[in-house]
Protein backbone atom coordinates (compact mmCIF):
# COMPACT_ATOMS: atom_id res chain seq x y z
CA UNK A 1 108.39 107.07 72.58
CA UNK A 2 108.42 104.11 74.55
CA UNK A 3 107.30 100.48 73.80
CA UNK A 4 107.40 99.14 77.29
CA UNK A 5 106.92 100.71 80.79
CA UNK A 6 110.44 100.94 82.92
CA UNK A 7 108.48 99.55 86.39
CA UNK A 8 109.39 96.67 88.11
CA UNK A 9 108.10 92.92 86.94
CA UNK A 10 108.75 89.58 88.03
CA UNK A 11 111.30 87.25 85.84
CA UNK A 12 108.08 85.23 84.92
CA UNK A 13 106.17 87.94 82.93
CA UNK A 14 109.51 89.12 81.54
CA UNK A 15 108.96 86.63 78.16
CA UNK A 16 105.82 88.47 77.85
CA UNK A 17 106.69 91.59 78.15
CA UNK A 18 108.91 90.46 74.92
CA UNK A 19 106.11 89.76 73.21
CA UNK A 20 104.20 92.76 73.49
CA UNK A 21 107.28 94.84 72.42
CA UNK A 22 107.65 93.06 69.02
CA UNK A 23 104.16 93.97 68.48
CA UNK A 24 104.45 97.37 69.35
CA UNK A 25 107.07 97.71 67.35
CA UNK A 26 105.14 96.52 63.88
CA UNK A 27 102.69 98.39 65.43
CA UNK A 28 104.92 102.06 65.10
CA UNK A 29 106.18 100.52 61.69
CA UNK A 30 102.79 99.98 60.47
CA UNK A 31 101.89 103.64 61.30
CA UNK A 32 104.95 105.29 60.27
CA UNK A 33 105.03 103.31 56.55
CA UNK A 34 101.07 104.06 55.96
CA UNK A 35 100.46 107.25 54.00
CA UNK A 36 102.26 109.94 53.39
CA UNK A 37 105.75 110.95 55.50
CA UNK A 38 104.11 112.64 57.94
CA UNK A 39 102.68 109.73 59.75
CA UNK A 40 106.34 109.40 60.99
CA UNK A 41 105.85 112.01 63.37
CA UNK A 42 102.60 110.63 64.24
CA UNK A 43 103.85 107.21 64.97
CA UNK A 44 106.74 108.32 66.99
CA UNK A 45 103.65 110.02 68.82
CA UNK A 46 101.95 106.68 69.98
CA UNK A 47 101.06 105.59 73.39
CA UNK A 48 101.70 102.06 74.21
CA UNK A 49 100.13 100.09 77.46
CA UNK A 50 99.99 96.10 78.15
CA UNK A 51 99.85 95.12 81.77
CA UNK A 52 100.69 96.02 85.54
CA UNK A 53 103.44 93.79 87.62
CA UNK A 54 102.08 89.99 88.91
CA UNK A 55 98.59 90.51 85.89
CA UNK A 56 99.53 86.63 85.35
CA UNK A 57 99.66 85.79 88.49
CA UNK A 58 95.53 87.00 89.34
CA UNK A 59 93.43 84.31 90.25
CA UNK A 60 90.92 86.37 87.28
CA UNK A 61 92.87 88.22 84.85
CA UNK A 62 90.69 91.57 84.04
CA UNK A 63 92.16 93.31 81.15
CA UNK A 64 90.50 97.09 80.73
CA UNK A 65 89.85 98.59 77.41
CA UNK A 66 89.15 102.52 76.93
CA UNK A 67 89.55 104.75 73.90
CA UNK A 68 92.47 106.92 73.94
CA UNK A 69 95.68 108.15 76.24
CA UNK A 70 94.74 111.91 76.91
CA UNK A 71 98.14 114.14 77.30
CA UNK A 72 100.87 111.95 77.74
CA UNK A 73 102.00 111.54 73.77
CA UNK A 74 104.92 109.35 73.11
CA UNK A 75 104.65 108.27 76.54
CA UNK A 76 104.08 104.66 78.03
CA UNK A 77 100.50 104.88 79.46
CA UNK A 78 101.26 102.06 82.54
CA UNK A 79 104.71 103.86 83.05
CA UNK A 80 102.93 107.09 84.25
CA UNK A 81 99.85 105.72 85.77
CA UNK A 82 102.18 103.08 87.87
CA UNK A 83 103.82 105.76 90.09
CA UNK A 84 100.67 107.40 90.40
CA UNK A 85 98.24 104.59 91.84
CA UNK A 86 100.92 103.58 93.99
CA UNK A 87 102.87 106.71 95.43
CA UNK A 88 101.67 110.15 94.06
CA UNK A 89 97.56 109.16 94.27
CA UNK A 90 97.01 111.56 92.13
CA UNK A 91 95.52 111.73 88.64
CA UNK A 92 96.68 115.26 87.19
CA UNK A 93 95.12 118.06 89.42
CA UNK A 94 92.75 115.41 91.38
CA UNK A 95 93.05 112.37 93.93
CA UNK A 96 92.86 109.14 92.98
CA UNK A 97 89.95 108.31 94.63
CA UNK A 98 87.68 111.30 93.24
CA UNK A 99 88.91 110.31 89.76
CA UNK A 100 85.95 107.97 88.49
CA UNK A 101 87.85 106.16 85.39
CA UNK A 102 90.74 104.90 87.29
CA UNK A 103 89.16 104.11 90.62
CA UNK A 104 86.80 102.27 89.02
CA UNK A 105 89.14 100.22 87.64
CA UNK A 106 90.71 99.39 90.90
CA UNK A 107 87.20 98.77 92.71
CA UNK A 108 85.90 96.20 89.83
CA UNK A 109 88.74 94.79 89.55
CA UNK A 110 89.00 94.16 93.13
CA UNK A 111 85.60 93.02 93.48
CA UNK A 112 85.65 90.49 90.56
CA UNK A 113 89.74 89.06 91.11
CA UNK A 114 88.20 88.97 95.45
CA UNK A 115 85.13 87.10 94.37
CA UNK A 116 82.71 89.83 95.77
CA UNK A 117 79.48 89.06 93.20
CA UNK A 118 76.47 91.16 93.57
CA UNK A 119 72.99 90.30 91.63
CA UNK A 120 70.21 93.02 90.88
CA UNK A 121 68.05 90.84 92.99
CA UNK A 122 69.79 92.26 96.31
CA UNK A 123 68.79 94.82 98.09
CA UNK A 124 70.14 98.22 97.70
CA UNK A 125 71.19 98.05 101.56
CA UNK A 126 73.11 94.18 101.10
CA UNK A 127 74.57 96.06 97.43
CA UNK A 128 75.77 98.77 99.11
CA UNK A 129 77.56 96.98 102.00
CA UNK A 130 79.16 94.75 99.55
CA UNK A 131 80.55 97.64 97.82
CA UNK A 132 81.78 99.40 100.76
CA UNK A 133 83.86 96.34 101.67
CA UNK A 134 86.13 97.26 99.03
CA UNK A 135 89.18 99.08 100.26
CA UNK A 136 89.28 103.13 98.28
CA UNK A 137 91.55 102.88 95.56
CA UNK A 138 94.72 105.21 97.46
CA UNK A 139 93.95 102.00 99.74
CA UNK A 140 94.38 99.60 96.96
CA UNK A 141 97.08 101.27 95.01
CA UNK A 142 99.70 101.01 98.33
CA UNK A 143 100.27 97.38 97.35
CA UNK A 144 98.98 97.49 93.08
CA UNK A 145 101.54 95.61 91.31
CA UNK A 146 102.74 93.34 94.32
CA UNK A 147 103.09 89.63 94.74
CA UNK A 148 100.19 89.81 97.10
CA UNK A 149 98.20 93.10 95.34
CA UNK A 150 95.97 93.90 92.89
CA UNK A 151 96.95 94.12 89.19
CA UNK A 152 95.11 94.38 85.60
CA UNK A 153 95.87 94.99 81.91
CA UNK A 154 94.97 97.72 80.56
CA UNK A 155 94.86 98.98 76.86
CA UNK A 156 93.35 101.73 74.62
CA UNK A 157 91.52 101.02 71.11
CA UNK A 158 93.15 103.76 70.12
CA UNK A 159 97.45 104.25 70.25
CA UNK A 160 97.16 108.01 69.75
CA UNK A 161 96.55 110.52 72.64
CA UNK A 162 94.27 113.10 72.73
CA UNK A 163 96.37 116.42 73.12
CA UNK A 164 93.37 118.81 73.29
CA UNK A 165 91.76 120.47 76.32
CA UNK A 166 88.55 119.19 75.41
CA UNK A 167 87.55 116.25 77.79
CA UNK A 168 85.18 114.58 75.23
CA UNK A 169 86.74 111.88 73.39
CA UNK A 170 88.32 112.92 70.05
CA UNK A 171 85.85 110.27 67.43
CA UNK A 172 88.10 111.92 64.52
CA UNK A 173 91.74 111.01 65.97
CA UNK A 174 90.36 107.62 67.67
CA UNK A 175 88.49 106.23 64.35
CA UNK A 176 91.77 107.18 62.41
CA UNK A 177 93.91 105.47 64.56
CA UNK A 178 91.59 102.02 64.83
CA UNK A 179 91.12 102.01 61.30
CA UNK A 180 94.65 101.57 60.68
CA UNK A 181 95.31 99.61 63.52
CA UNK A 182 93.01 96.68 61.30
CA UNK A 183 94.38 97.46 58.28
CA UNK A 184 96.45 94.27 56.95
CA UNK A 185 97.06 92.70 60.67
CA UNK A 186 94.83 92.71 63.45
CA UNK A 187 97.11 94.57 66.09
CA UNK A 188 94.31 94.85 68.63
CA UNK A 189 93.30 91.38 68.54
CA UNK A 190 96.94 90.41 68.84
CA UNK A 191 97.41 92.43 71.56
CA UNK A 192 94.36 90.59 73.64
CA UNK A 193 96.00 87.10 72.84
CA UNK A 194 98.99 88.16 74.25
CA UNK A 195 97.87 89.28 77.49
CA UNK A 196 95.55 85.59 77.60
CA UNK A 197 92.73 87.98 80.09
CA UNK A 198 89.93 85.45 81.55
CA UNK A 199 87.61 88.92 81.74
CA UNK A 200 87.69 91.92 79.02
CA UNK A 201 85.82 95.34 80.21
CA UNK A 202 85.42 97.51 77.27
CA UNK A 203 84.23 101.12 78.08
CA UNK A 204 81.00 101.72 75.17
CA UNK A 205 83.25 101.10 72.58
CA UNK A 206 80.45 100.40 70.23
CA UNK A 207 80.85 98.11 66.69
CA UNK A 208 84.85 98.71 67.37
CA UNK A 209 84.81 95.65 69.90
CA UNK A 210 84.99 93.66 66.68
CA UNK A 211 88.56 94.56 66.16
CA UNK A 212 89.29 92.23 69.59
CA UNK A 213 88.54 89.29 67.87
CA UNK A 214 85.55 87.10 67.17
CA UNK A 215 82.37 87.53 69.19
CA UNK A 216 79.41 85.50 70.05
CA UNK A 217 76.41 86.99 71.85
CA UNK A 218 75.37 85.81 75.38
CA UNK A 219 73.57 88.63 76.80
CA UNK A 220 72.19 92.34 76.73
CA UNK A 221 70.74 94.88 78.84
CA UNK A 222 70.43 99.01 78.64
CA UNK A 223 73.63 98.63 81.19
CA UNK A 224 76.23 95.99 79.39
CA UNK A 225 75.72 93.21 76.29
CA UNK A 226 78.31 90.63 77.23
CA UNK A 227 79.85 88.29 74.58
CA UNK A 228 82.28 85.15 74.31
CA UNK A 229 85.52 86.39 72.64
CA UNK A 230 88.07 84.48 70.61
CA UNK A 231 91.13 86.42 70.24
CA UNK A 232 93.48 84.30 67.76
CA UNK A 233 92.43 81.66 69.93
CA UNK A 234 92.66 82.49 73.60
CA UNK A 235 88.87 82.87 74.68
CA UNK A 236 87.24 85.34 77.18
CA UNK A 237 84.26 87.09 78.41
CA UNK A 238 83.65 90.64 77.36
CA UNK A 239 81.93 92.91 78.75
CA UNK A 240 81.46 96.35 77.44
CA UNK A 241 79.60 98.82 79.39
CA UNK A 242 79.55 102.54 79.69
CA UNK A 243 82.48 104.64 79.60
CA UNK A 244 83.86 104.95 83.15
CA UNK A 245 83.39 108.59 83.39
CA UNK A 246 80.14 108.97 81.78
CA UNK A 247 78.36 111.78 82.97
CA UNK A 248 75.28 110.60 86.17
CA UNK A 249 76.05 107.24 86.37
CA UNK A 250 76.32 105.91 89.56
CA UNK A 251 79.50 103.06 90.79
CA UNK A 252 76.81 100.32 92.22
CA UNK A 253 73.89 100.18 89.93
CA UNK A 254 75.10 101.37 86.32
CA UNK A 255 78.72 99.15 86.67
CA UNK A 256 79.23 97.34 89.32
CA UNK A 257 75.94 95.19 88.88
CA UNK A 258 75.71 94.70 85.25
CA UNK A 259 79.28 93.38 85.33
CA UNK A 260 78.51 90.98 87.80
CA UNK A 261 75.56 90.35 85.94
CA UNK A 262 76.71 89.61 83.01
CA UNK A 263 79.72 86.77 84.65
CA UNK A 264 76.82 85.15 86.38
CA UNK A 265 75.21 84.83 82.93
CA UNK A 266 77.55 83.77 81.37
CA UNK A 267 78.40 80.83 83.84
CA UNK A 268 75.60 79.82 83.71
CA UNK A 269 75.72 79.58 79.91
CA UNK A 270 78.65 77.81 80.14
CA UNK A 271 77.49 75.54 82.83
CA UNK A 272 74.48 75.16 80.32
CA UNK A 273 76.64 73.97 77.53
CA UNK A 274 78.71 71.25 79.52
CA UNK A 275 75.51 69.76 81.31
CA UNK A 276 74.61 69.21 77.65
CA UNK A 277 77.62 67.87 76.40
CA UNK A 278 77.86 65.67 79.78
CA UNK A 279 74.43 64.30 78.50
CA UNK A 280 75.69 63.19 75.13
């Protein structure tokens, strides 16, 4: 099992990277003390994550939240998915590009740390050419992680992996898993404060975006329902929206605008607010 990923980061994120290994090692503790002995083998089973090279140095910091690791048990997840946006472009038996949850990823992220907005009052030709200025994600992943590159955070809600051949998301093992993670210390919400993101994408994680920290309503549609969060203090926008490999949905219309939707609101919510406290 490994706490931290061995790929290469700058001497700046280095005190972070501290961080997030203390936690994840209460975090093993915590699972490996609760219940019976078993849950040693269990913990020792967990799959860490945290952040990719130069994350702190984004102009927006997007931090990504799915629902569990699938096949890579006592693995770091960023360890193996490093070498393989960057060099192998290949996500098990497919390309990178044809893989929907991870070049997803790299296009919103892109699009929202390059300032590429789109509104659903565009038309679907000016959407669509917006879209397509966004380099594929082999393109992306040549210089991920670099000084001048794209990079993200990335976490599951869930520390256990799904060994099964089933591609539908094991409920059982993930609402396990979160449950304990909340039990007597907040370990998700600590791990958000940590990585200070100015944007959180969560992927239809339903009621167990409460575990992040607290959350105050600013907007909802049948695509996303955005929210301010306060994680132990550091405060961001999240967004959660479908899962990024749900079945018919299309890149443009079911993600790509509702996220940018739901920034726009909430700047102007937030412009809103200090107009009125200008006024006071």
């Amino acid at each position: 099992m490994k706490f931290l990923p061995d790929i290469p980061y700058p001497e700046n994120e280095k005190p972070k990277l501290a961080r997030l290994e203390n936690l994840f090692r209460d975090w093993h503790q915590h699972f490996s003390s609760a219940g019976s002995g078993s849950n040693k083998c269990v913990a020792d089973g967990m799959v860490f994550d945290g952040f990719y090279p130069h994350y702190f140095s984004q102009k927006t910091r997007v931090l990504f939240i799915g629902r569990e690791a699938r096949g890579i048990e006592s693995f770091n997840n960023l360890e193996v998915l490093y070498p393989a946006y960057r060099e192998g472009k290949r996500i098990g038996d497919q390309h990178l590009n044809a893989n929907n949850f991870h070049s997803r990823m790299m296009y919103v992220a892109y699009g929202i740390v390059n300032e590429m907005p789109v509104s659903q009052d565009m038309s679907e030709a000016s959407k669509t050419a917006l879209w397509k200025k966004i380099p594929y994600a082999s393109e992306i992943g040549d210089t991920f992680g670099e000084p001048n590159g794209l990079s993200f955070a990335f976490m599951n809600i869930s520390k256990l992996s799904n060994e099964s051949e089933n591609w539908q998301s094991d409920w059982g093992v993930i609402n396990s898993a979160h449950q304990l993670s909340s039990q007597g210390r907040t370990f998700n919400q600590e791990e958000v404060a940590i990585l200070e993101p100015h944007i959180v994408i969560t992927m239809n994680l339903e009621d167990k975006i409460a575990s992040l920290g607290e959350l105050s309503p600013i907007h909802s549609s049948p695509f996303a329902r955005s929210f301010w969060l306060n994680s132990g203090g550091h405060r961001s926008l999240l967004i959660d929206t479908f899962h990024f490999t749900a079945p018919g949905k299309g890149d443009i219309e079911d993600f790509y605008v509702p996220i940018c939707e739901a920034i726009r609101h909430s700047a102007a919510r937030l412009n809103g607010l200090n107009r009125r406290i200008r006024a006071q």
